[in-house]
C-alpha atoms as a PDB file:
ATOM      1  CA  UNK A   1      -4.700   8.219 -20.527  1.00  0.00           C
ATOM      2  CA  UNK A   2      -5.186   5.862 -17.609  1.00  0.00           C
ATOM      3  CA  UNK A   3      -4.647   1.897 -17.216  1.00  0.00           C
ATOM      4  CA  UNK A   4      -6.644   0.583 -14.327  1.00  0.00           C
ATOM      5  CA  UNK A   5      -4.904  -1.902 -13.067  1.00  0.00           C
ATOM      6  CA  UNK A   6      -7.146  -4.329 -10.036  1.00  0.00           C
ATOM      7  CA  UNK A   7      -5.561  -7.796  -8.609  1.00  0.00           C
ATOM      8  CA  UNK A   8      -8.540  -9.255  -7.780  1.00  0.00           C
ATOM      9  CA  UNK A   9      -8.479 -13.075  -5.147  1.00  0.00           C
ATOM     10  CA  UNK A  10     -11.538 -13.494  -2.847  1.00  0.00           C
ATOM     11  CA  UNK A  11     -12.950 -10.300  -2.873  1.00  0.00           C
ATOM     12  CA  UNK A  12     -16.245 -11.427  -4.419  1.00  0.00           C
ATOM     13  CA  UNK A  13     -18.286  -9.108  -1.861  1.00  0.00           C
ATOM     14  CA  UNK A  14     -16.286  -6.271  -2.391  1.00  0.00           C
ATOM     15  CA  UNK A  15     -15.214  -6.152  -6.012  1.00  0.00           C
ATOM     16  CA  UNK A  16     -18.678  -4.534  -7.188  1.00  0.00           C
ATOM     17  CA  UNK A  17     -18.304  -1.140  -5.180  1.00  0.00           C
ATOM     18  CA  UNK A  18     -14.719  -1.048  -6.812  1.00  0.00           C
ATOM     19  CA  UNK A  19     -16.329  -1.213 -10.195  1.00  0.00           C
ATOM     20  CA  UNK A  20     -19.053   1.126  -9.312  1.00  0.00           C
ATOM     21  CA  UNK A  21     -16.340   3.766  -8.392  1.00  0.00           C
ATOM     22  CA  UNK A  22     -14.263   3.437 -11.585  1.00  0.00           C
ATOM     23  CA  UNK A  23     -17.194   3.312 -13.612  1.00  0.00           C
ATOM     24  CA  UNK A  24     -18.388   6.640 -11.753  1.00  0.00           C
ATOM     25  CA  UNK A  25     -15.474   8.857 -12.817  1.00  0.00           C
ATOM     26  CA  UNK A  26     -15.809  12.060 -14.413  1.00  0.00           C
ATOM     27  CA  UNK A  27     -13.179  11.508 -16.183  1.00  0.00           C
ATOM     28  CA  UNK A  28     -13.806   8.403 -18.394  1.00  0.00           C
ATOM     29  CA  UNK A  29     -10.303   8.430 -20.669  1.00  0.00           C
ATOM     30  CA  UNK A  30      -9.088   5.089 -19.346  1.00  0.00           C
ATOM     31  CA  UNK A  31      -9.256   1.261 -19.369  1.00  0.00           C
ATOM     32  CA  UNK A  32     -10.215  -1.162 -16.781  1.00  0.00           C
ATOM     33  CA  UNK A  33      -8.189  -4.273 -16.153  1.00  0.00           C
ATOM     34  CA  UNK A  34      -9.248  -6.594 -13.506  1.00  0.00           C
ATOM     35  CA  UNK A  35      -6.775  -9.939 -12.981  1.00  0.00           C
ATOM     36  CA  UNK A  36      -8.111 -12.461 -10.425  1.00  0.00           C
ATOM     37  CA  UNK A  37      -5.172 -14.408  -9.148  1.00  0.00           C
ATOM     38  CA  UNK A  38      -7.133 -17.889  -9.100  1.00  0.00           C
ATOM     39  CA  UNK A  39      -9.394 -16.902  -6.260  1.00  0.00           C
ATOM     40  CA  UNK A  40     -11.094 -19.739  -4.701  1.00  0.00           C
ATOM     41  CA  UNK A  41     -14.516 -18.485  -4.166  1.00  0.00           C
ATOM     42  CA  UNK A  42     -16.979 -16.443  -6.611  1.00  0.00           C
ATOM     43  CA  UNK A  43     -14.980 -13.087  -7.559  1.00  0.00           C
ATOM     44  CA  UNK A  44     -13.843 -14.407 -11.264  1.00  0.00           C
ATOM     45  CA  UNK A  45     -17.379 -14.863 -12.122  1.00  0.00           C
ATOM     46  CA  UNK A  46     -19.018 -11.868 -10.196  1.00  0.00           C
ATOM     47  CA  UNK A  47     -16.370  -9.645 -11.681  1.00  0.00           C
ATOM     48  CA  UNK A  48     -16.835 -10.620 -15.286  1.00  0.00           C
ATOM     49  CA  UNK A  49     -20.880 -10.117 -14.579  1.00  0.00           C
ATOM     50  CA  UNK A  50     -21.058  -7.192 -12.842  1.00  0.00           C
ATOM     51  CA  UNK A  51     -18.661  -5.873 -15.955  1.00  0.00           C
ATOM     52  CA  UNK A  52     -20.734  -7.052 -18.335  1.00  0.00           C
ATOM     53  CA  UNK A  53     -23.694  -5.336 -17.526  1.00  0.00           C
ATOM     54  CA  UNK A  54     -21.963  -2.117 -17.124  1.00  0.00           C
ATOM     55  CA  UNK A  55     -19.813  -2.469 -20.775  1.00  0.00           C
ATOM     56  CA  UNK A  56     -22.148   0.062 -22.148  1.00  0.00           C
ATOM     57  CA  UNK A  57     -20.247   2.867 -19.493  1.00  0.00           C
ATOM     58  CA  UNK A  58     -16.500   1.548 -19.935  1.00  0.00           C
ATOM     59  CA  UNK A  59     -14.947   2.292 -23.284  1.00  0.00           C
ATOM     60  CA  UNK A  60     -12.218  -0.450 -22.772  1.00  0.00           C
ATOM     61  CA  UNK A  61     -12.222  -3.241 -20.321  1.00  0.00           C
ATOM     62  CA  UNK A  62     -10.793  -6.746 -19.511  1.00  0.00           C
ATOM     63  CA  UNK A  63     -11.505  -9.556 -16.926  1.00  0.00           C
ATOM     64  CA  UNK A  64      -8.828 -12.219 -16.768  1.00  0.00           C
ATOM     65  CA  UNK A  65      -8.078 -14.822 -14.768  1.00  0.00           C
ATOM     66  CA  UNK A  66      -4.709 -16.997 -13.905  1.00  0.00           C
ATOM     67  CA  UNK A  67      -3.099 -19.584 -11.819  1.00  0.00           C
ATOM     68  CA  UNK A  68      -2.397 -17.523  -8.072  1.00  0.00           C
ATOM     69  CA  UNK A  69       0.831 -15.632  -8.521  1.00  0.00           C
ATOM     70  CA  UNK A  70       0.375 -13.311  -5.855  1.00  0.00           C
ATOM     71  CA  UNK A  71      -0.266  -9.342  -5.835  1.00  0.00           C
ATOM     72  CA  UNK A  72       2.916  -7.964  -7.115  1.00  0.00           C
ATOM     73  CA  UNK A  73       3.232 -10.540 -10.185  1.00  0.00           C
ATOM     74  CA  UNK A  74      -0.835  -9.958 -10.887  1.00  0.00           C
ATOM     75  CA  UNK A  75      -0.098  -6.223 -11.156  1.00  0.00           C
ATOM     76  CA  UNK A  76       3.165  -6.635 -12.570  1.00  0.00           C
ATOM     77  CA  UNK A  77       1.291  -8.719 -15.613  1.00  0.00           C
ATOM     78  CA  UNK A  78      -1.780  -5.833 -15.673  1.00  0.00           C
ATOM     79  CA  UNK A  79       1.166  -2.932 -16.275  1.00  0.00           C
ATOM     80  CA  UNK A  80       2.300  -5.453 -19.357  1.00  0.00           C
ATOM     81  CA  UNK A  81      -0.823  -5.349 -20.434  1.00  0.00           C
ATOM     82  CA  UNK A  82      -2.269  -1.844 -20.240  1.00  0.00           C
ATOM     83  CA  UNK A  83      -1.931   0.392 -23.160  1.00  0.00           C
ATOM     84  CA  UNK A  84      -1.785   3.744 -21.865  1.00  0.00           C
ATOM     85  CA  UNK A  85       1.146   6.089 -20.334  1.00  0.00           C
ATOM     86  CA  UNK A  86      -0.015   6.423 -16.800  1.00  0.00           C
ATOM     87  CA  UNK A  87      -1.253   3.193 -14.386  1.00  0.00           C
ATOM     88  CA  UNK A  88      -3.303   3.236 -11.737  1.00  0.00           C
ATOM     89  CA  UNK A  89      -3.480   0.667  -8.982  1.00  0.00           C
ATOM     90  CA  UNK A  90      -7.089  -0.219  -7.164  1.00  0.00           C
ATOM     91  CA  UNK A  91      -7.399  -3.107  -5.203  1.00  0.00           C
ATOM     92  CA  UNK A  92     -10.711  -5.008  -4.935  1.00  0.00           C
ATOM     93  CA  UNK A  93     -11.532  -3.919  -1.443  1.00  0.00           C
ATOM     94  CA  UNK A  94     -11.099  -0.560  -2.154  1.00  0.00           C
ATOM     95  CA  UNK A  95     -12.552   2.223  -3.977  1.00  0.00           C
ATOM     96  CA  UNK A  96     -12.621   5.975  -5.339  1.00  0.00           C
ATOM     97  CA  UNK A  97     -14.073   9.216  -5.152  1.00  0.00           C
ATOM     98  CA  UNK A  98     -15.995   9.961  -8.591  1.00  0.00           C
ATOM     99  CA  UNK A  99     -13.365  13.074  -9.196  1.00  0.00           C
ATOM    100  CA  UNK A 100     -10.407  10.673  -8.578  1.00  0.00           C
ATOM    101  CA  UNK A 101      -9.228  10.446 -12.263  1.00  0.00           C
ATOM    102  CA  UNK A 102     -10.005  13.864 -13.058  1.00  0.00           C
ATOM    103  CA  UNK A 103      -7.818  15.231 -10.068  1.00  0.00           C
ATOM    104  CA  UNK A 104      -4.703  13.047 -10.507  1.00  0.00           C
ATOM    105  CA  UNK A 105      -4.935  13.898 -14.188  1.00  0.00           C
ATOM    106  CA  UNK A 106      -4.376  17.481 -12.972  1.00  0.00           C
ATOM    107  CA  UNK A 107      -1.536  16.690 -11.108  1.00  0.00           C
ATOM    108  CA  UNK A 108       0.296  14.880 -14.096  1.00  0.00           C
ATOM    109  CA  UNK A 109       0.004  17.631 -16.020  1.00  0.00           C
ATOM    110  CA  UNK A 110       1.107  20.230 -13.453  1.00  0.00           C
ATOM    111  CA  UNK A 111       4.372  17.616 -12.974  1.00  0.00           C
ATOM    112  CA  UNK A 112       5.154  16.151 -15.863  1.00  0.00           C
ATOM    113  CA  UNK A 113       8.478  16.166 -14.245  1.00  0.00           C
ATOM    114  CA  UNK A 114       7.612  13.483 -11.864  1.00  0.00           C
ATOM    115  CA  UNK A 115       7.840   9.804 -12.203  1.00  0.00           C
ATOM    116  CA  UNK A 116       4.983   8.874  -9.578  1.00  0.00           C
ATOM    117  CA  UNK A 117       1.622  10.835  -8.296  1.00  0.00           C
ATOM    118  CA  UNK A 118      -0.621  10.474  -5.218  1.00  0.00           C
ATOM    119  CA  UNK A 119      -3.227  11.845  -3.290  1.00  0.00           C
ATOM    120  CA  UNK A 120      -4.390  11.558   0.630  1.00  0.00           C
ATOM    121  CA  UNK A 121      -6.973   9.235   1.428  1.00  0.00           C
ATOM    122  CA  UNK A 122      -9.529   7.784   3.915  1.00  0.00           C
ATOM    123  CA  UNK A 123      -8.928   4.778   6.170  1.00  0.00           C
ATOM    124  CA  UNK A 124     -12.001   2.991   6.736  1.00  0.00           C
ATOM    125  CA  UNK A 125     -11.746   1.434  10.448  1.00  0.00           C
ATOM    126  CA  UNK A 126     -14.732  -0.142  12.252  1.00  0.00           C
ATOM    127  CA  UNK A 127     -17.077   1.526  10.163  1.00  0.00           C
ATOM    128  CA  UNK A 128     -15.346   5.046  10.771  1.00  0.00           C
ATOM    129  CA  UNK A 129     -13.761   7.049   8.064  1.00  0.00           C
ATOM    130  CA  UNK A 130     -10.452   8.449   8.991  1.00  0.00           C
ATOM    131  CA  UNK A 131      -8.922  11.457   6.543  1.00  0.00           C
ATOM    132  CA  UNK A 132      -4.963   9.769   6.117  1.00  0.00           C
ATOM    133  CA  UNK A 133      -2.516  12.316   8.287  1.00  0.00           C
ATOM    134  CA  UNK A 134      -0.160  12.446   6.006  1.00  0.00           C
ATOM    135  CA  UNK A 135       2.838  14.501   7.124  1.00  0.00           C
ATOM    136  CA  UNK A 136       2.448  17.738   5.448  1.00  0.00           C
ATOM    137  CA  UNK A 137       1.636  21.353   6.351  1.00  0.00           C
ATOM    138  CA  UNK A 138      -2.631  21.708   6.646  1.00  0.00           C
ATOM    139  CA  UNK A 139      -1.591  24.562   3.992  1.00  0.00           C
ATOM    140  CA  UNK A 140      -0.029  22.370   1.736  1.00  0.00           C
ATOM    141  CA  UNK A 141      -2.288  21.274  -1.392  1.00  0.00           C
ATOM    142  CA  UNK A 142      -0.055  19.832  -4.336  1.00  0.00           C
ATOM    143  CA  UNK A 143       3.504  19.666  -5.004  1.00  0.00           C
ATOM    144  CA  UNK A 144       6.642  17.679  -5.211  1.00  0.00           C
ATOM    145  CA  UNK A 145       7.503  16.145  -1.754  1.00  0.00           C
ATOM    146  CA  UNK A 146      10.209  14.237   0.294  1.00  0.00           C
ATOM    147  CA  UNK A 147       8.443  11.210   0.064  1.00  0.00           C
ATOM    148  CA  UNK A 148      11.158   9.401   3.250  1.00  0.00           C
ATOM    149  CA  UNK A 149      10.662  12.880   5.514  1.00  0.00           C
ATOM    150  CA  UNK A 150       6.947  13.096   4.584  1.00  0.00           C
ATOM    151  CA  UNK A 151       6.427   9.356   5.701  1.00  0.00           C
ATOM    152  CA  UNK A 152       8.969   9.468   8.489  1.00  0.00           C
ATOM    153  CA  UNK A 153       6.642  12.171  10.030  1.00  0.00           C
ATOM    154  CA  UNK A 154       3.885  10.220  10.930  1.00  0.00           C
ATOM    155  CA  UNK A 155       3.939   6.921   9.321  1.00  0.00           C
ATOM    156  CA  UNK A 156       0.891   7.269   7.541  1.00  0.00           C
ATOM    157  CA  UNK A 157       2.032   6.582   3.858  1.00  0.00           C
ATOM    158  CA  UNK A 158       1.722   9.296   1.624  1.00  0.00           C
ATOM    159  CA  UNK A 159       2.035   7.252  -1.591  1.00  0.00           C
ATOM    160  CA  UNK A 160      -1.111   4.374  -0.762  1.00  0.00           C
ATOM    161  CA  UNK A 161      -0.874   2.015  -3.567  1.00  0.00           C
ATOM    162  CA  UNK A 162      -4.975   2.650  -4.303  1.00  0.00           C
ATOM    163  CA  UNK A 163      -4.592   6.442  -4.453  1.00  0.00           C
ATOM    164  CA  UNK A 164      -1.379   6.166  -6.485  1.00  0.00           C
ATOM    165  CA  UNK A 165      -0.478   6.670 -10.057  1.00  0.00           C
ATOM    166  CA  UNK A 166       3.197   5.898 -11.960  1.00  0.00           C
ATOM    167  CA  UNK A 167       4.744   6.643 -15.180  1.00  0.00           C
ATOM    168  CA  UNK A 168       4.709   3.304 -17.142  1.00  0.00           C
ATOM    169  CA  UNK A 169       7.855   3.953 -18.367  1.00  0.00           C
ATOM    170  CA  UNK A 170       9.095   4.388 -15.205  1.00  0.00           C
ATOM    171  CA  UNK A 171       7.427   1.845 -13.366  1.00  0.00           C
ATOM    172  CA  UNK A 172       9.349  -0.610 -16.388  1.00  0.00           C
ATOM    173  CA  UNK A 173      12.880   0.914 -16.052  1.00  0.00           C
ATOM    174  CA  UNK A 174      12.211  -0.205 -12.434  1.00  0.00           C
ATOM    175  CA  UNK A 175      11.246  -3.428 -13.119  1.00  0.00           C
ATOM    176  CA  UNK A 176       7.951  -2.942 -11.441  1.00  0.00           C
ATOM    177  CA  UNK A 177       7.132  -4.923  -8.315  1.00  0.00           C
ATOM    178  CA  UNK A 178       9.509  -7.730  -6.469  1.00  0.00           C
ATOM    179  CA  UNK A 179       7.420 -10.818  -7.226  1.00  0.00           C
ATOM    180  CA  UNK A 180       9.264 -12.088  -3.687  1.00  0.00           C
ATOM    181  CA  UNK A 181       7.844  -9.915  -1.187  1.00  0.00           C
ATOM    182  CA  UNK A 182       4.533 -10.845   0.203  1.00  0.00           C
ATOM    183  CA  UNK A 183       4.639  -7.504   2.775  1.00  0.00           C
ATOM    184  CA  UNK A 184       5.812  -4.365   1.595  1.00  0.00           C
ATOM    185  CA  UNK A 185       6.676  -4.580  -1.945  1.00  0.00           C
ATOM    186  CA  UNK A 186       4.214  -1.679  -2.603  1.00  0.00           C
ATOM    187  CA  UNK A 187       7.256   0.658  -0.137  1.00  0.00           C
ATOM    188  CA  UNK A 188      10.027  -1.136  -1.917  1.00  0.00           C
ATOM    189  CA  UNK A 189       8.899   0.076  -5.496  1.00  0.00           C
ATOM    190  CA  UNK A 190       7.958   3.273  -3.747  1.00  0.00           C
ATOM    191  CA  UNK A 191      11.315   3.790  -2.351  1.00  0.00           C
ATOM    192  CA  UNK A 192      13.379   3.267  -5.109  1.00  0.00           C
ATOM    193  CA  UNK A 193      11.367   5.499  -7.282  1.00  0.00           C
ATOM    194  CA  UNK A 194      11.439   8.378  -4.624  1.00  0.00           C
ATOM    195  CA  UNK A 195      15.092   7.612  -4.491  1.00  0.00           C
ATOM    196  CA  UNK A 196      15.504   8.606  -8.610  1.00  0.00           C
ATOM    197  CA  UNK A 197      12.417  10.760  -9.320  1.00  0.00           C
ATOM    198  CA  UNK A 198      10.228  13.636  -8.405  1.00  0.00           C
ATOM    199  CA  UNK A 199       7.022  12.675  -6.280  1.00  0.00           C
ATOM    200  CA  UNK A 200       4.285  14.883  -7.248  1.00  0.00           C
ATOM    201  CA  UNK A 201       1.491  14.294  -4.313  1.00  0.00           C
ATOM    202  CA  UNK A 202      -2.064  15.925  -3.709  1.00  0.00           C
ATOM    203  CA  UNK A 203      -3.065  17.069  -0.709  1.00  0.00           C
ATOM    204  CA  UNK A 204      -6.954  16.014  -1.265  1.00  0.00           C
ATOM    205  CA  UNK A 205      -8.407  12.359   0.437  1.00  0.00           C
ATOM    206  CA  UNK A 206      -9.570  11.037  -3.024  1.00  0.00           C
ATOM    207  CA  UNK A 207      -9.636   7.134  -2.115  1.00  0.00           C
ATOM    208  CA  UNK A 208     -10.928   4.905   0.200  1.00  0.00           C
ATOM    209  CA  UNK A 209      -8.370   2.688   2.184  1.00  0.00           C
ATOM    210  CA  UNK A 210     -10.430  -0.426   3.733  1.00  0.00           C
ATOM    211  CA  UNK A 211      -9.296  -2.082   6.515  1.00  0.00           C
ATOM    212  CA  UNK A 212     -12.462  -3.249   7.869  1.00  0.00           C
ATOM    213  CA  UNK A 213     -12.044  -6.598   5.211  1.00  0.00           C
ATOM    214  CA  UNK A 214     -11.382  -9.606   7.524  1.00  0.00           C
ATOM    215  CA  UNK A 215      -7.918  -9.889   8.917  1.00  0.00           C
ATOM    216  CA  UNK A 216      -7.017 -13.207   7.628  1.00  0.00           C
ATOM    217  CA  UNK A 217      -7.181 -11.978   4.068  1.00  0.00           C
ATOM    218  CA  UNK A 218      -5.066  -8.455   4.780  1.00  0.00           C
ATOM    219  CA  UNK A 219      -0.734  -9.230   4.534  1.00  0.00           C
ATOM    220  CA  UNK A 220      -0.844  -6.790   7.555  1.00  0.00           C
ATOM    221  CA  UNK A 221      -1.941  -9.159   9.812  1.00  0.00           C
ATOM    222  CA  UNK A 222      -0.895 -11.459  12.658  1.00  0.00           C
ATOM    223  CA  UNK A 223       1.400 -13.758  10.543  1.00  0.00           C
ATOM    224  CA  UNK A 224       4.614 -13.863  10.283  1.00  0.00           C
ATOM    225  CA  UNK A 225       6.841 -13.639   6.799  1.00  0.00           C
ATOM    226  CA  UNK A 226       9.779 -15.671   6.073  1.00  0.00           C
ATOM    227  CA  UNK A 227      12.779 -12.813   5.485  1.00  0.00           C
ATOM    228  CA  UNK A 228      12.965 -13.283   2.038  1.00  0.00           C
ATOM    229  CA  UNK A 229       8.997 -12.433   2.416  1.00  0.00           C
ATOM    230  CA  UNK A 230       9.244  -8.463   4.158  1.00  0.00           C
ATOM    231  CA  UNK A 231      10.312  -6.023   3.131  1.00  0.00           C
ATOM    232  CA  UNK A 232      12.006  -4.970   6.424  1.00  0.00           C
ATOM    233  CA  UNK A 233      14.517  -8.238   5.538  1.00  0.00           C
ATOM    234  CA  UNK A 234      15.290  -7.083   1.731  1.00  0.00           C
ATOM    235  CA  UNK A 235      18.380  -5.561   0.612  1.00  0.00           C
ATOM    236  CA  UNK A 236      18.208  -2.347  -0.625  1.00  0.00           C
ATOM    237  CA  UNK A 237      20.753  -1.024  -2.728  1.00  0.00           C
ATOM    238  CA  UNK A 238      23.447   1.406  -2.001  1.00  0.00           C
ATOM    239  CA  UNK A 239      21.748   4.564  -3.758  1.00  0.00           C
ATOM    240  CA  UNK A 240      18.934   4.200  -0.570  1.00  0.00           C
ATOM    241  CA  UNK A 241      21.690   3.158   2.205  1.00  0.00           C
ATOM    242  CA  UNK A 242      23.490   6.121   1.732  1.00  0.00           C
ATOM    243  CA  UNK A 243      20.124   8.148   1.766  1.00  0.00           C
ATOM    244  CA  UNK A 244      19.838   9.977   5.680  1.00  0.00           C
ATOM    245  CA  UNK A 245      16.650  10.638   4.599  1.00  0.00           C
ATOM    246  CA  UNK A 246      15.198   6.845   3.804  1.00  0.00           C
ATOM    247  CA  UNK A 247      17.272   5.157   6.935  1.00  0.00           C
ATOM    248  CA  UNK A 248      15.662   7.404   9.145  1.00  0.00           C
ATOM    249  CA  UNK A 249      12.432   6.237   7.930  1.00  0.00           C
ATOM    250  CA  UNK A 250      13.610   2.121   7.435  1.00  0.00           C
ATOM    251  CA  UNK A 251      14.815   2.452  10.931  1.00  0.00           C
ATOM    252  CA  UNK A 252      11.898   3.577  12.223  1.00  0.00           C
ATOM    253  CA  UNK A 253       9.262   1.092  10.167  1.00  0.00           C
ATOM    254  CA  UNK A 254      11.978  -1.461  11.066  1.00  0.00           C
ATOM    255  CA  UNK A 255      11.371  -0.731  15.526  1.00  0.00           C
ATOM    256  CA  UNK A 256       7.625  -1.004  15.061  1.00  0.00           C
ATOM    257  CA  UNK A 257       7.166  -3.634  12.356  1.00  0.00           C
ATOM    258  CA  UNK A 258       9.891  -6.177  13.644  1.00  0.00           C
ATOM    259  CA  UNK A 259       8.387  -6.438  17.338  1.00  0.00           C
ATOM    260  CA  UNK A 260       6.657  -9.462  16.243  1.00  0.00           C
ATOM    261  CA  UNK A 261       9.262 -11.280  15.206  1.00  0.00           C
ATOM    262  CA  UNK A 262      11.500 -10.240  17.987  1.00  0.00           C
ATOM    263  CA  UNK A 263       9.076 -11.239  20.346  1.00  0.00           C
ATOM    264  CA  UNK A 264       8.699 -14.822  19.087  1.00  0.00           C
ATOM    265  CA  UNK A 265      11.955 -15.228  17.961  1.00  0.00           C
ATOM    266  CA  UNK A 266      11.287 -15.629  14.063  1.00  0.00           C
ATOM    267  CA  UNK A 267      13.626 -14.524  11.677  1.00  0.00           C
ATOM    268  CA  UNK A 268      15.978 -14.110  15.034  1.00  0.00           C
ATOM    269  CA  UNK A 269      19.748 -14.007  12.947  1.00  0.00           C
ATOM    270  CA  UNK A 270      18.082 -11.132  10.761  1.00  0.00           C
ATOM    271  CA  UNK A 271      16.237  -9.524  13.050  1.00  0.00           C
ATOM    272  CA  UNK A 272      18.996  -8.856  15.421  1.00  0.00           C
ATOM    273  CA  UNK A 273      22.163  -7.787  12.622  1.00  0.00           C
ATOM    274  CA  UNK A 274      18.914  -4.812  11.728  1.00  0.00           C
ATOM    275  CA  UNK A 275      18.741  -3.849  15.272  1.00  0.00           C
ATOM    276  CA  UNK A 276      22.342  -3.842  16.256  1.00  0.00           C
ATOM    277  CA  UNK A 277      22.690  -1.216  13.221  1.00  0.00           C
ATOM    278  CA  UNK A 278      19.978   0.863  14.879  1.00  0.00           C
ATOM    279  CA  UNK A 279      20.835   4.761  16.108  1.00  0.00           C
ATOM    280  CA  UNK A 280      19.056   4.575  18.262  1.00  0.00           C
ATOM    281  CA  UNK A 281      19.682   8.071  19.240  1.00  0.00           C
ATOM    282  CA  UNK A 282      17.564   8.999  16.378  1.00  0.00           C
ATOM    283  CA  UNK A 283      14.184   7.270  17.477  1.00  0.00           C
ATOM    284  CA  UNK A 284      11.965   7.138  20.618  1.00  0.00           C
ATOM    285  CA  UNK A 285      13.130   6.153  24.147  1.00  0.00           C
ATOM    286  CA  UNK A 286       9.915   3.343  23.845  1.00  0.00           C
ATOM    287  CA  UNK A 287      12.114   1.716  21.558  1.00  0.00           C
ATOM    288  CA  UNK A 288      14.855   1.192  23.920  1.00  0.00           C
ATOM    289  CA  UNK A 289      12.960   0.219  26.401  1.00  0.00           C
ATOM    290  CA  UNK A 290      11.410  -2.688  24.115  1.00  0.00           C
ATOM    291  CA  UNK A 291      14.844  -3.796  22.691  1.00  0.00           C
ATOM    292  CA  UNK A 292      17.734  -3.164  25.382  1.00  0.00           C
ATOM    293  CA  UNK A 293      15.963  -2.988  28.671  1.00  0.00           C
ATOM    294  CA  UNK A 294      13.161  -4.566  29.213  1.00  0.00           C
ATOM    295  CA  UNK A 295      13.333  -8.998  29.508  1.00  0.00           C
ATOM    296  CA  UNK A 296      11.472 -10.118  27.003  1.00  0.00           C
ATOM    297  CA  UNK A 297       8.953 -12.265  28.918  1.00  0.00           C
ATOM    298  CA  UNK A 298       7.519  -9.091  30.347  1.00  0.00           C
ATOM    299  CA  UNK A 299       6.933  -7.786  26.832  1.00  0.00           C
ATOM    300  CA  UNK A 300       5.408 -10.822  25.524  1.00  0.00           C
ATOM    301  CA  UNK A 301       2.980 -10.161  28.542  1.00  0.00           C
ATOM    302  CA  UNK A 302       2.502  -6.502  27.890  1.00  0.00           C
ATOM    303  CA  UNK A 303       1.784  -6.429  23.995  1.00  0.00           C
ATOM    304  CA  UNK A 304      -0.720  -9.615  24.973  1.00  0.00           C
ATOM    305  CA  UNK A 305      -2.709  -7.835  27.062  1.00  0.00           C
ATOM    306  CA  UNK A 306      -2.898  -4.661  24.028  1.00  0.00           C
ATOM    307  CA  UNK A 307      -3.664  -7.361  21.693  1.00  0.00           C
ATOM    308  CA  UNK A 308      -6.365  -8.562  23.351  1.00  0.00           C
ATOM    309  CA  UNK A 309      -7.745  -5.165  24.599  1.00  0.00           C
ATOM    310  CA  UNK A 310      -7.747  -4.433  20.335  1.00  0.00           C
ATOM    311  CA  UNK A 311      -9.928  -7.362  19.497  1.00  0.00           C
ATOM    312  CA  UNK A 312     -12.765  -6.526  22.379  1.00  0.00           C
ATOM    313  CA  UNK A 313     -11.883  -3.103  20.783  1.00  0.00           C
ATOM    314  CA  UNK A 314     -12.718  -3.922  17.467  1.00  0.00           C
ATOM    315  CA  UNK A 315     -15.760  -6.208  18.578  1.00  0.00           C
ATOM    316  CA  UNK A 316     -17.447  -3.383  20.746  1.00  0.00           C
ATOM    317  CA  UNK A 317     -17.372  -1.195  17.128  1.00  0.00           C
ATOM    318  CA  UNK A 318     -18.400  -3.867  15.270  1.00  0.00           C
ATOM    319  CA  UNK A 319     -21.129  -4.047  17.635  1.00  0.00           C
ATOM    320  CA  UNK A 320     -22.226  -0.461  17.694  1.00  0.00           C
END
């Protein structure tokens, strides 16, 4: 029922718990596909032997390897491989609860209707595990959401690529991921499938979200993406534009996740024609503060100073 799809590039010392959590599901009707996008240190090899000696518990499984494409081509090619209807994403960092499969298989067949299927999840932050607060009622267990109003309600993402699952058919008519986007080409397929199906979504943290992996090798980082690179920069069609629903939610992704750029005056011709189509009557009074008041060397100074205070931060837990 299930492809398994992981893009695997230097993630040799996470890559076995991964396995270890697809190879624990109670439900064992799927296939395990594993693409390592020409990592430069040992994950090829550790993949394909840790594999090996588990064969005897996976029905169907491949470990392939290929020149580095990047994330959205290496699950693009997994999708053209897999043979079954439904694919689920995993990257090598992260991993499942044993009843992962078993529950999203539930929710597929309770909404056949829909062309994409999620559950909540865990963040996993200096050693702490977080439940996702995903913007829902507490009473709400399954159903078909607002993805934009769910999202735009707390910006915690209620489809997470590893706790995801999408209707290969759909995920084709789409064209699957934009092989351009190095940072948020996981909400650009999201968006435009929200913007022509139903999303079915669980209410139930069955996947772990790790963010403890070292920052240098997350795309949610410190650097800085050309425009053609972000998501925030792409050009979404006129279906979406016209949506209140998903502006309200680009506009607000767009005042926190451009900051950067505004700050150091990247990507400054782009950045500015998205905030100078802002309402800003819709979002918080912080954000006017950043953008129309304040000078900009005092908010260079300001966001310095939180940087900094966040890497003692995440030394002192490190520490503990």
């Amino acid at each position: 029922m299930f492809s398994v799809i992981i893009p695997l590039y230097n993630k040799a010392s996470h890559i076995e718990k991964a396995i270890l959590s697809i190879v624990a599901q109670t439900f064992n009707n799927f296939e395990m596909i594993i693409i390592d996008d020409g990592s430069t240190d040992e994950s090829f090899s550790k993949a394909k032997e840790i594999t090996q000696s588990l064969s005897s518990s996976i029905k169907s499984w491949r470990v392939l390897t290929q020149k580095n494409c990047g994330v959205s081509t290496t699950r693009n090619t997994g999708v053209k491989l897999a043979k079954y209807d439904y694919i689920a994403f995993l990257d090598a960092d992260d991993w499942w609860t044993p009843d992962y499969l078993e529950s999203m298989k539930l929710l597929v067949e309770k909404y056949p209707e829909a062309g994409i299927f999620a559950s909540s999840y865990y963040k996993v932050k200096y050693g702490k595990t977080t439940p996702a607060r995903i913007g829902v009622d507490e009473c709400f267990q399954d159903g078909l959401i607002n993805y934009f109003q769910v999202y735009a309600k707390t910006l915690w993402m209620p489809i997470w690529t590893g706790a995801t699952i999408i209707n290969k058919d759909v995920f084709e008519k789409l064209n699957g991921f934009n092989p351009m986007l190095k940072l948020g080409e996981d909400f650009d397929l999201w968006a435009r499938i929200a913007a022509n199906y139903p999303v079915a979504f669980l209410n139930k943290p069955l996947a772990y979200y790790n963010q403890d992996v070292d920052v240098n090798e997350r795309a949610v980082g410190v650097r800085l993406y050309k425009p053609h690179e972000h998501m925030l920069f792409s050009t979404y069609n006129q279906k979406l534009m016209t949506n209140s629903d998903f502006l309200f939610l680009y506009e607000r992704l767009a005042l926190y996740g451009l900051l950067p750029y505004y700050l150091k005056g990247e990507n400054q011709e782009e950045t500015m024609k998205i905030l100078l189509s802002i309402h800003w009557k819709w979002h918080e009074t912080k954000y006017r503060l950043y953008y129309k008041i304040l000078p900009v060397s005092i908010l260079r100074v300001w966001f310095g100073l939180k940087l900094l205070l966040s890497k003692i931060r995440r030394k002192i837990m490190i520490c503990i």
